[in-house]
N, C-alpha and C. Protein backbone atom coordinates (compact mmCIF):
# COMPACT_ATOMS: atom_id res chain seq x y z
N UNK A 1 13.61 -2.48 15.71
CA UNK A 1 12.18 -2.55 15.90
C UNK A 1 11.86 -1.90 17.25
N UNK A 2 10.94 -0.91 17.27
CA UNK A 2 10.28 -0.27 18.47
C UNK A 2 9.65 -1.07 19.33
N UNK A 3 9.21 -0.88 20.41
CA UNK A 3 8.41 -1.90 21.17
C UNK A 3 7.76 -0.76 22.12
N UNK A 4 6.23 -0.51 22.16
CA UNK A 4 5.73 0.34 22.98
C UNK A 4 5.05 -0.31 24.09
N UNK A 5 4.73 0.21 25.32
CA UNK A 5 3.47 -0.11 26.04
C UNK A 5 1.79 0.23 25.51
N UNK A 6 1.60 -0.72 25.73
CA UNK A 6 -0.29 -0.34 25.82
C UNK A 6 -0.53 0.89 25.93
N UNK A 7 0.26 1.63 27.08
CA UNK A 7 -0.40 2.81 27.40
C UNK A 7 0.65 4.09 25.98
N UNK A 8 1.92 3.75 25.91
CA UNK A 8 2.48 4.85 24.96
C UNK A 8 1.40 4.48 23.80
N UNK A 9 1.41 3.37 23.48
CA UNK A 9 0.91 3.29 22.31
C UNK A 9 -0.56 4.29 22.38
N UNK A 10 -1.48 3.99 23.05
CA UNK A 10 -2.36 4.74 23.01
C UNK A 10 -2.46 6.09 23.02
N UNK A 11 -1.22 6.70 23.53
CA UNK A 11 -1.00 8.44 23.45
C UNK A 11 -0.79 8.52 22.43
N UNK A 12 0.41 7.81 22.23
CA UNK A 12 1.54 8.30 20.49
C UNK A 12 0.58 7.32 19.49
N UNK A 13 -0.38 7.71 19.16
CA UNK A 13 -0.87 6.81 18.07
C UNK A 13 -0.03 6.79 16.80
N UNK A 14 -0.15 7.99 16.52
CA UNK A 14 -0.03 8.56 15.56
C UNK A 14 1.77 7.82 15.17
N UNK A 15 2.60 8.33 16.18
CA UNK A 15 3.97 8.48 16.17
C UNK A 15 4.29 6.46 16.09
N UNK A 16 3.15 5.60 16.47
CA UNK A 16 3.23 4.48 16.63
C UNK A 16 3.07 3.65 14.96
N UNK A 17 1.94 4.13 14.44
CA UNK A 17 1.53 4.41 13.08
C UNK A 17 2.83 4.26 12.13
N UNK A 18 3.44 5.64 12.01
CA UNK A 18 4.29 6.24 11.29
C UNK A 18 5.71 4.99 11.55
N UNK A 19 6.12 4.62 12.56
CA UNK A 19 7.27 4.17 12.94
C UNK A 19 6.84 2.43 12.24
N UNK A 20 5.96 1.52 12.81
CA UNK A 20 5.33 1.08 11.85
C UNK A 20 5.37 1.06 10.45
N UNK A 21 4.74 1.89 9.82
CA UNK A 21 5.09 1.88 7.89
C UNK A 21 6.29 2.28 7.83
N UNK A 22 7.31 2.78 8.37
CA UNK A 22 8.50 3.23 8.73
C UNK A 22 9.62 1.51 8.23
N UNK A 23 9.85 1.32 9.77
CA UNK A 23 10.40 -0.16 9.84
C UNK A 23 9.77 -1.29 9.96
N UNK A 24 8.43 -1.21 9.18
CA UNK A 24 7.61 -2.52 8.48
C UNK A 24 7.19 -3.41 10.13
N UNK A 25 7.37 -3.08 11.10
CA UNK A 25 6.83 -3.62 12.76
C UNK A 25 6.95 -2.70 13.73
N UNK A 26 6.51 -2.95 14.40
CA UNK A 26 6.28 -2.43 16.12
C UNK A 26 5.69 -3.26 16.68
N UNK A 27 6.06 -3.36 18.11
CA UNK A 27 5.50 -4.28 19.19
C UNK A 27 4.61 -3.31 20.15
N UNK A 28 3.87 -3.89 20.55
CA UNK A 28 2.87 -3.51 21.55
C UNK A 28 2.67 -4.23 22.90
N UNK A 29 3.46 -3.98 23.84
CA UNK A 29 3.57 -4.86 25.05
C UNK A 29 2.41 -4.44 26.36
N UNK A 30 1.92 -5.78 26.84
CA UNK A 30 0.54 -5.26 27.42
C UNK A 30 0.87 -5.34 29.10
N UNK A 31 0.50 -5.12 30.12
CA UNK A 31 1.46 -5.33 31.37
C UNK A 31 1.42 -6.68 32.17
N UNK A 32 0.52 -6.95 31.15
CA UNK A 32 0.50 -9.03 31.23
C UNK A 32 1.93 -9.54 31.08
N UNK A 33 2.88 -8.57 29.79
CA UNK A 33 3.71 -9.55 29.18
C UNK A 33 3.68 -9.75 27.66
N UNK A 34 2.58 -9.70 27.38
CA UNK A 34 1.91 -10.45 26.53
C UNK A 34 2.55 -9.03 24.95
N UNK A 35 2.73 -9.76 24.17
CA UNK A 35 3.02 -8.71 22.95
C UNK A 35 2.53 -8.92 21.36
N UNK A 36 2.35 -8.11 20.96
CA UNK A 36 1.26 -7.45 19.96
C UNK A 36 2.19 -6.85 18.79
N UNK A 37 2.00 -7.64 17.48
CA UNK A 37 2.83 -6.49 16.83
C UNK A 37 1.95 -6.19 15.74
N UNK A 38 2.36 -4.88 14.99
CA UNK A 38 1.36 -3.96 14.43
C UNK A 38 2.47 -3.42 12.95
N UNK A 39 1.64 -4.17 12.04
CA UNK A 39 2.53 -4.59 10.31
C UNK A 39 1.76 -3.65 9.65
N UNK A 40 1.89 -2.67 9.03
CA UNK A 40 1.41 -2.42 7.80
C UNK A 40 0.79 -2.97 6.76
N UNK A 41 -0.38 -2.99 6.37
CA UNK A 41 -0.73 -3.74 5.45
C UNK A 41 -0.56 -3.10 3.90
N UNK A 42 -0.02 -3.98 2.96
CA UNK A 42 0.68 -4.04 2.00
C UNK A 42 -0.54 -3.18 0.96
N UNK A 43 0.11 -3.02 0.46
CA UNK A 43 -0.55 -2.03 -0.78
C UNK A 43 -1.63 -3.37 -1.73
N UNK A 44 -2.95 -2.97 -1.92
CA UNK A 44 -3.74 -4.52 -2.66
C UNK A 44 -3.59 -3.50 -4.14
N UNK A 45 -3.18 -2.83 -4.97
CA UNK A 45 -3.80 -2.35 -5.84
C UNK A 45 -2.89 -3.16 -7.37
N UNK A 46 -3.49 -3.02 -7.99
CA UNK A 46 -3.24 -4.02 -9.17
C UNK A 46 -2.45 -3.38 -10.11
N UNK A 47 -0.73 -3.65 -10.50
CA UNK A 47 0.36 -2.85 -11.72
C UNK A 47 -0.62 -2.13 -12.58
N UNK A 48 -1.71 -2.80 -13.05
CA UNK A 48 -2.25 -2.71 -14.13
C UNK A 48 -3.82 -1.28 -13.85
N UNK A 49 -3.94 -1.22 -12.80
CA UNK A 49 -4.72 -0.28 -11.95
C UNK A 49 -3.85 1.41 -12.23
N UNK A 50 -4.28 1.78 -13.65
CA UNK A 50 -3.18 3.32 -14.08
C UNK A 50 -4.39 3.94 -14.62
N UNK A 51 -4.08 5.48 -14.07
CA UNK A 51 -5.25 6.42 -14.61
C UNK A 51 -5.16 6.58 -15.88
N UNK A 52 -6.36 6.95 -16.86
CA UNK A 52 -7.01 6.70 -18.01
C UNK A 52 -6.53 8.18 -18.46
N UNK A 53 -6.22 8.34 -19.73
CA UNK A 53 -6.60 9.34 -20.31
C UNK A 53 -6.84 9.87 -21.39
N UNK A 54 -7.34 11.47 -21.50
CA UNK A 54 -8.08 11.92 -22.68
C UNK A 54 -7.38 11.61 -24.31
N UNK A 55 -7.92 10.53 -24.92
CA UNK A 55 -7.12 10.47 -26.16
C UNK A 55 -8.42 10.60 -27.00
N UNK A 56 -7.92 11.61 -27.91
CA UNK A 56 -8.73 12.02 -28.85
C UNK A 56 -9.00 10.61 -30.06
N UNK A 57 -9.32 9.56 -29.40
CA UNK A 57 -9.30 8.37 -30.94
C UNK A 57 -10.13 7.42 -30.67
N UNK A 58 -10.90 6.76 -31.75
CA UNK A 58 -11.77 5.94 -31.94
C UNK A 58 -11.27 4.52 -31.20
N UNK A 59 -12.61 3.74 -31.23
CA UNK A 59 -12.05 2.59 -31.25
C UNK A 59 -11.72 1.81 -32.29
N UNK A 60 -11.70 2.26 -33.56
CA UNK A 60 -11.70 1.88 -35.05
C UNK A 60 -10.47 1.53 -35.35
N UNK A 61 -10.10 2.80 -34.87
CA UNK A 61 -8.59 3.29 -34.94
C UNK A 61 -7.50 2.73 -34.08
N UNK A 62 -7.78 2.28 -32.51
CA UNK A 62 -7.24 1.94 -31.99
C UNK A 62 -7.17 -0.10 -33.09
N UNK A 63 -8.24 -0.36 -33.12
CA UNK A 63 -7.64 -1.99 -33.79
C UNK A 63 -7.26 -1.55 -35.22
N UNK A 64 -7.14 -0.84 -35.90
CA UNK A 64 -6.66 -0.39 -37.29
C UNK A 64 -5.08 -0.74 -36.58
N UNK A 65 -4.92 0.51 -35.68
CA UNK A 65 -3.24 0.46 -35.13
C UNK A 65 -2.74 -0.87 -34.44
N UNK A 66 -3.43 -1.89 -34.12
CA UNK A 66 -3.29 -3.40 -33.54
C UNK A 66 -3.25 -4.17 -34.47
N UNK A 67 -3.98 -4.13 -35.83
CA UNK A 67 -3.83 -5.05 -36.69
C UNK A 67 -2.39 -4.84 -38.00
N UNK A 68 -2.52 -3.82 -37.73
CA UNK A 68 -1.12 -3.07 -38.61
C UNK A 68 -0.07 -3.62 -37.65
N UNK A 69 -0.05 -3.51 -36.03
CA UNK A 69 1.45 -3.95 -35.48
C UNK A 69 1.42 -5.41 -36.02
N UNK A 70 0.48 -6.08 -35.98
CA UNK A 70 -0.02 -8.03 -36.18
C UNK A 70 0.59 -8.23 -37.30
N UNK A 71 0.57 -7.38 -38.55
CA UNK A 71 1.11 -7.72 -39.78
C UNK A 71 2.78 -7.64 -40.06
N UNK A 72 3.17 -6.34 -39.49
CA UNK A 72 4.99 -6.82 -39.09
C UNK A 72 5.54 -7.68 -38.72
């Protein structure tokens, strides 16, 4: 785990960022002492959240093909 100053941190944002989503922490030490750490926040999006696409078919058709699997 990295551990920056107040002041690197504020130059190397970027490089602070990256190291961060990197090894999931970094510390941020202030000249108090005092320390700060800086987590990535986790992905919110839902398994079930998948792009849509162009299918040429009814909705007729789609429960025609649901009630046919129901009967096997």
């Amino acid at each position: 785990m990295q551990v920056y100053t107040y002041s690197e941190a504020r130059q190397k944002l970027a490089l602070v960022l990256k190291n961060a989503e990197d090894t999931g922490k970094v510390l941020i030490r202030r000249k108090d002492g005092k320390c700060f750490a800086l987590v990535p926040e986790k992905n919110m999006s839902s398994p079930l959240d998948v792009p849509s696409i162009n299918a040429k078919i009814t909705t007729q058709e789609i429960v025609d093909f649901v009630r046919q699997g129901r009967e096997r």
